[in-house]
Every structure is written in C-alpha cells, then in structure tokens.
C-alpha atoms as a PDB file:
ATOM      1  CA  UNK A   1     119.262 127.780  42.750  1.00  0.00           C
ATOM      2  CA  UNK A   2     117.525 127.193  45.585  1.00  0.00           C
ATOM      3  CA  UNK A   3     119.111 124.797  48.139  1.00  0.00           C
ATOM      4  CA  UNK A   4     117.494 123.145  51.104  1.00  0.00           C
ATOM      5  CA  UNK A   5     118.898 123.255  54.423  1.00  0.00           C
ATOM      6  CA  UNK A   6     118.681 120.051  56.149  1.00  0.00           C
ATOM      7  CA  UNK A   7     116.425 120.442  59.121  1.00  0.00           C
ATOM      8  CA  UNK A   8     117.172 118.868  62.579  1.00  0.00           C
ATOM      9  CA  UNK A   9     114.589 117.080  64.272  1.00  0.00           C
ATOM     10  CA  UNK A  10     114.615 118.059  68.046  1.00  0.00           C
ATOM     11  CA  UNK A  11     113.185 115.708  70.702  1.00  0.00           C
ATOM     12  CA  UNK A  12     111.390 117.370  73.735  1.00  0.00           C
ATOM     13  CA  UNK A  13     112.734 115.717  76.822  1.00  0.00           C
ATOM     14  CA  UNK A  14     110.609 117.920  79.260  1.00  0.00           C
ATOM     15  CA  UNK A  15     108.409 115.971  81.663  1.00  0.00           C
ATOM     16  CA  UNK A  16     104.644 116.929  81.677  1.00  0.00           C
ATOM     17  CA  UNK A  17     102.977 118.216  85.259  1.00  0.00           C
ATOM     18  CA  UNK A  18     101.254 114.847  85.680  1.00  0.00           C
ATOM     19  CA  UNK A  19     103.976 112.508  85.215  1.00  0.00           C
ATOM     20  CA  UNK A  20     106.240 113.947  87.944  1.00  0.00           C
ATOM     21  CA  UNK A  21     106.627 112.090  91.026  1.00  0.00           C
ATOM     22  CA  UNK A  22     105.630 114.618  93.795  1.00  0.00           C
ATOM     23  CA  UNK A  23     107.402 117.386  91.629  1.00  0.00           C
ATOM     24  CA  UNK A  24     110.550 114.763  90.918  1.00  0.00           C
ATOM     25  CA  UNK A  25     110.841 113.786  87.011  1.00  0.00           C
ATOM     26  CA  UNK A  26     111.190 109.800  86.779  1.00  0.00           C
ATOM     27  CA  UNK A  27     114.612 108.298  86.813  1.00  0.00           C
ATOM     28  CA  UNK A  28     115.921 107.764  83.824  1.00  0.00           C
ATOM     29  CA  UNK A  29     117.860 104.791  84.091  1.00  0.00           C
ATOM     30  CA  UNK A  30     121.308 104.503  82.048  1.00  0.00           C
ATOM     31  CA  UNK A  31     122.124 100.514  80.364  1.00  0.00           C
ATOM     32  CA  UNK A  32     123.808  98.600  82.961  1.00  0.00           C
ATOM     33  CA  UNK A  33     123.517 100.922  85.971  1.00  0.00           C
ATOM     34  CA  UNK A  34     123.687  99.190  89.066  1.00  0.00           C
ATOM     35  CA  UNK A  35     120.319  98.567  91.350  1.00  0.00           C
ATOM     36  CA  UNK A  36     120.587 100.954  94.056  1.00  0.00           C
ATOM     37  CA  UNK A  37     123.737 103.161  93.157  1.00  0.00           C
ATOM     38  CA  UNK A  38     123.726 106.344  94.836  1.00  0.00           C
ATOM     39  CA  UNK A  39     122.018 108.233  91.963  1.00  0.00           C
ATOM     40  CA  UNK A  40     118.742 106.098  92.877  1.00  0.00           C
ATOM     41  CA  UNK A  41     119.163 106.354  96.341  1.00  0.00           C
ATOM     42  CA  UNK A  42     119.214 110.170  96.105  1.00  0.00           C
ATOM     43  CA  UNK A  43     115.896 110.225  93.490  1.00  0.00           C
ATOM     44  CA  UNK A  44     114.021 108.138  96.371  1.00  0.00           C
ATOM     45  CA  UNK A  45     115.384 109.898  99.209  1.00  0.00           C
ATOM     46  CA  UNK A  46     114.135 113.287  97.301  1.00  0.00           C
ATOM     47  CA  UNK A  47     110.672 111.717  96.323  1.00  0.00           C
ATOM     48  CA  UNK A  48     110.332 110.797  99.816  1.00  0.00           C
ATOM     49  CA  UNK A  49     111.076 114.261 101.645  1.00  0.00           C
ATOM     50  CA  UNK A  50     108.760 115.718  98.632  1.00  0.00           C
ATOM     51  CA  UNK A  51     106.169 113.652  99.699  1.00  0.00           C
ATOM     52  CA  UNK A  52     106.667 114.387 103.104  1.00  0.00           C
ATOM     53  CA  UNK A  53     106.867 117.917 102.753  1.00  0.00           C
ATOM     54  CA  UNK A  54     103.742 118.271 100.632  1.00  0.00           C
ATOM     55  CA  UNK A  55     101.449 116.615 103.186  1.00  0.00           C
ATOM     56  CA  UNK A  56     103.257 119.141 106.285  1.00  0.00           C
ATOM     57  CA  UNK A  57     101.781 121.721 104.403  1.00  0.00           C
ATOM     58  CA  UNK A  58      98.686 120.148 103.951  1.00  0.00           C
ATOM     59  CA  UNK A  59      98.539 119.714 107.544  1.00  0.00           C
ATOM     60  CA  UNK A  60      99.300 123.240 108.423  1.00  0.00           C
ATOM     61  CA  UNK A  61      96.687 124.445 105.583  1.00  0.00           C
ATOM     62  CA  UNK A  62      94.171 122.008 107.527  1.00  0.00           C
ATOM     63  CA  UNK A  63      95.204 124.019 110.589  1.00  0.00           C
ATOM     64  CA  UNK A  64      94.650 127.467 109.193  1.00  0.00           C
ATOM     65  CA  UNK A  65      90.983 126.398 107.524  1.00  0.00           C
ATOM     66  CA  UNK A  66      89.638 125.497 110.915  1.00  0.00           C
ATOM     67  CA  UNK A  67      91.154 128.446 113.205  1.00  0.00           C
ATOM     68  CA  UNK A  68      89.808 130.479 109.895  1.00  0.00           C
ATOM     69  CA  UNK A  69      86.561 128.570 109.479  1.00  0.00           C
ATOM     70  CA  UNK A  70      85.378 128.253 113.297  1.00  0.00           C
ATOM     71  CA  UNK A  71      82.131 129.723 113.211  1.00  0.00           C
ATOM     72  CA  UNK A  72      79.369 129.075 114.882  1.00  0.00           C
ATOM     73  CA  UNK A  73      76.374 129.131 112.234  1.00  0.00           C
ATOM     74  CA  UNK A  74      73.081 129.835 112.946  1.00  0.00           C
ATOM     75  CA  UNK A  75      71.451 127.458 110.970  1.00  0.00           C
ATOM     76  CA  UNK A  76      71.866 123.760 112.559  1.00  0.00           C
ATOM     77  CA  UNK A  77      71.994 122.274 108.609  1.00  0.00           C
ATOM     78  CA  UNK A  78      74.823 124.630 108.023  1.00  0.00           C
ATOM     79  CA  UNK A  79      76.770 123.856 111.531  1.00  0.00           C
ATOM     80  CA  UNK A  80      75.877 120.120 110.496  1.00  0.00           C
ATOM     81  CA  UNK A  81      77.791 120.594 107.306  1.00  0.00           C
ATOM     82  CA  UNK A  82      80.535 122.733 108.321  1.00  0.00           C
ATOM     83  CA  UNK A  83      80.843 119.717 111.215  1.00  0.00           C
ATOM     84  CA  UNK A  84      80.715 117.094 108.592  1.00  0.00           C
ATOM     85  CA  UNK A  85      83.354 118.736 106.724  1.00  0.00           C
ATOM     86  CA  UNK A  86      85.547 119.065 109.754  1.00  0.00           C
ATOM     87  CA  UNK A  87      85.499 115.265 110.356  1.00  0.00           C
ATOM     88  CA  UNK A  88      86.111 114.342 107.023  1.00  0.00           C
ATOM     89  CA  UNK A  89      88.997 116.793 106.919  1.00  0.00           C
ATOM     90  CA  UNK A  90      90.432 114.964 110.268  1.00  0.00           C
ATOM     91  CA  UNK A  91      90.185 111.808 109.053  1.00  0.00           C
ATOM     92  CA  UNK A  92      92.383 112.149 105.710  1.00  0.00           C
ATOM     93  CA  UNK A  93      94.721 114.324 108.111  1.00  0.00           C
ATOM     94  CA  UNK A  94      95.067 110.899 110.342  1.00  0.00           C
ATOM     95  CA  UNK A  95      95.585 108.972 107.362  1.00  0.00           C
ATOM     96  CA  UNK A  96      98.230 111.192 106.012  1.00  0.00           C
ATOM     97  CA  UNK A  97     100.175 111.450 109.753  1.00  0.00           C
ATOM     98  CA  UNK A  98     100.132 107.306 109.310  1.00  0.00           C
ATOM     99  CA  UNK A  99     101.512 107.888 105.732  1.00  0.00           C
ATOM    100  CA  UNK A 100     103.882 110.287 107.145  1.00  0.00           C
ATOM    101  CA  UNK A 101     105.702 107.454 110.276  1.00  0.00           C
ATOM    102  CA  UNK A 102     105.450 105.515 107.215  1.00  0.00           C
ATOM    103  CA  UNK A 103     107.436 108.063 104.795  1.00  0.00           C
ATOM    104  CA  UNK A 104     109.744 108.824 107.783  1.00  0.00           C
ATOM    105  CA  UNK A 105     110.494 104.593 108.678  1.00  0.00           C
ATOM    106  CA  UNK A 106     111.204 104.447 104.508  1.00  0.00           C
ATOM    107  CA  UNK A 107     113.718 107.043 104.556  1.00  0.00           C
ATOM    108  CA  UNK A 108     115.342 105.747 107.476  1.00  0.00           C
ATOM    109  CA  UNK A 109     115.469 102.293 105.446  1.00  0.00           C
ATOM    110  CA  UNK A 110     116.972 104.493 102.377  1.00  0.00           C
ATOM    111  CA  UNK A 111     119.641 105.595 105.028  1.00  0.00           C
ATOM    112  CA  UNK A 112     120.733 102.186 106.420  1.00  0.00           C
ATOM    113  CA  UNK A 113     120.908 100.790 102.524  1.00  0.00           C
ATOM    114  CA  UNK A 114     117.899  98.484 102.980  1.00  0.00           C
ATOM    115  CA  UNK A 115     115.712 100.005 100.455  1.00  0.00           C
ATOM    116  CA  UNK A 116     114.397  98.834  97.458  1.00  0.00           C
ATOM    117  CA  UNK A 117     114.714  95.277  98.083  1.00  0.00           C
ATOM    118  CA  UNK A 118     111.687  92.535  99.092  1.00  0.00           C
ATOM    119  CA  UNK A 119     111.371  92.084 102.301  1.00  0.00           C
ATOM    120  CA  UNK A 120     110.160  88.645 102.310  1.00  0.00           C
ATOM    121  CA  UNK A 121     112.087  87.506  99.272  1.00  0.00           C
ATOM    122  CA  UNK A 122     114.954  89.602  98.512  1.00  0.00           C
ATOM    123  CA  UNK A 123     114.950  89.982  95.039  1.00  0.00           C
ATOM    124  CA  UNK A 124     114.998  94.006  93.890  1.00  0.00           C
ATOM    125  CA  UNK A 125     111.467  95.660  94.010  1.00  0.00           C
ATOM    126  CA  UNK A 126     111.661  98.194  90.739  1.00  0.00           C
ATOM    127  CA  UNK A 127     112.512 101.725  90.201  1.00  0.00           C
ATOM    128  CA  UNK A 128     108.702 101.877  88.507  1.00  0.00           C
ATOM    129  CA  UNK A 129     107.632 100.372  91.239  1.00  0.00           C
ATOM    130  CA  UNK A 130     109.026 102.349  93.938  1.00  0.00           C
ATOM    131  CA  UNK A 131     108.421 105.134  91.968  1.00  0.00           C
ATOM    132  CA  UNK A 132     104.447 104.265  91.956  1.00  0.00           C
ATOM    133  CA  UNK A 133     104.697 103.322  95.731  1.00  0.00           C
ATOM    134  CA  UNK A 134     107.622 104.541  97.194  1.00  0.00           C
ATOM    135  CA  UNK A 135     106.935 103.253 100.696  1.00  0.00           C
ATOM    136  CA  UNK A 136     107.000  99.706  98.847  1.00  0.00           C
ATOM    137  CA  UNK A 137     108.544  97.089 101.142  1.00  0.00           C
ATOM    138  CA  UNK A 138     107.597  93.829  98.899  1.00  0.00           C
ATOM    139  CA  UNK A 139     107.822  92.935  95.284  1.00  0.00           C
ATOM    140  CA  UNK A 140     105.367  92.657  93.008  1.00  0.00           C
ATOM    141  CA  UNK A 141     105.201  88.794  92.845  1.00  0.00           C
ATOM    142  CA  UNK A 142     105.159  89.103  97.369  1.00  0.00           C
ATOM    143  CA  UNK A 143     102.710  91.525  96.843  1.00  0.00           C
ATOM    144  CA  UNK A 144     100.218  89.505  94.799  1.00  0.00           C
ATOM    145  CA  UNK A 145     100.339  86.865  96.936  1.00  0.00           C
ATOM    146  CA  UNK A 146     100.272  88.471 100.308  1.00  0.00           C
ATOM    147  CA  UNK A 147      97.145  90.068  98.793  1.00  0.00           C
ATOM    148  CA  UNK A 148      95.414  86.421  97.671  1.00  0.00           C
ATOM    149  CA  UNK A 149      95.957  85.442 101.025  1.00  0.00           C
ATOM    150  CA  UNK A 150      94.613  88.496 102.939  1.00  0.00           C
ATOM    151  CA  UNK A 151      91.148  87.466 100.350  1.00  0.00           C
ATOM    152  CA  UNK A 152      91.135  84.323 101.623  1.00  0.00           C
ATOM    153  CA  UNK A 153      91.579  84.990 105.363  1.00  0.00           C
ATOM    154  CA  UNK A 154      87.906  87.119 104.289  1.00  0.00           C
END
C-alpha cells in the first residue's frame, strides 16, 4: 500500500531586489502596532542613512570619473561632449547635495520624535507613504491640495 505523505505548502517571504527601499525590505506592520513605535522609527532612520549613504558614494564616484576622465580631446565635438556630460553630471550631483540637507533635516526630525506626522494638519502621514517618500513632511490629502494650489498660482 502506497500511502501519501501530506505535503506542506511553504510561502516565500523573501523580498525581490526591486521592492527594497534603498536595500531596506518594507515594514511589515503587526495588527494594532502603534504609529511611530520605535520599531518604525528605526526602519526610517535606516532608510534614511541608506539613502544618504548611497548618494555619498555617488558623489565620490562623480569625483573619481572626472579626476579619471579629464582629458583634453582633440576633437572640439568630442571635448563638447565630454563637457556636456560633465554639466549634466554636476547638475544631478547639486540636486542630490539638496536631497542630502534634506535627508539630513528628516533624520534630525526622526530624532526629536516629529516624524511621520503632517505638518500642516497633524494627522499621521503613512508607513507606505513615507516609505515611497521618506523625506515626506505632509499627508496625502495636504499634499493634493498644496499641489492644486501651486497649479493655480501658474
């Protein structure tokens, strides 16, 4: 007689590449948790020095490409690209040493126990949504409408 074992079906829990959060896995949060608790806290705060750490080294990699890459080409349509690149390359590194005060004023609003509420209203922005944007300082509903007014200012 032949008897059949009864086979257990195993759930993968492991997070794919592209759904980590600057090499954090989401929060998973637990029924009834409490908005905030120091579990949270301590995701954010480690999203936030990810972040931060990922574009320093992008900054020192821009560093290293132009020492590495300053050379003086012959041809003026390659100097013109090489020049073009350059500037483009600056610019994104401006933007990210804005995003970087920014990063560095969010943590420092993790440490005083400020984050991840609205400022204008109050009312708790979102793990998702601080995980999406976590330099978030508004709500959704804030957000929306701060946005229809900025159109309308146009």
């Amino acid at each position: 007689m032949a008897t059949k074992k009864a086979t257990k079906k195993v759930t993968d829990t492991t997070v794919n590449a592209d759904q980590l959060i600057h090499g954090i896995e989401p929060y998973k949060e637990k029924a009834r948790e409490k908005y905030m608790n120091p579990n949270q806290v301590d995701h954010f705060r480690n999203i936030l020095i990810a972040w931060k750490t990922n574009l320093l080294d992008e900054v020192s990699r821009t560093i290293n490409l132009m020492q590495d890459e300053n050379i003086n080409h012959p041809d003026p349509n390659d100097r013109a690209s090489q020049e073009t690149d350059m500037s483009l390359e600056l610019r994104n590194r401006d933007r990210e040493r804005k995003l970087l005060k920014k990063i560095d004023q969010t943590v420092s609003r993790v440490d005083s126990d400020d984050y991840g509420w609205c400022d204008r209203c109050g009312i708790e922005i979102g793990i998702r949504r601080l995980e999406a944007r976590p330099t978030a300082e508004l709500c959704v509903d804030c957000k929306t409408l701060n946005e229809i007014k900025e159109r309308q200012m146009i």
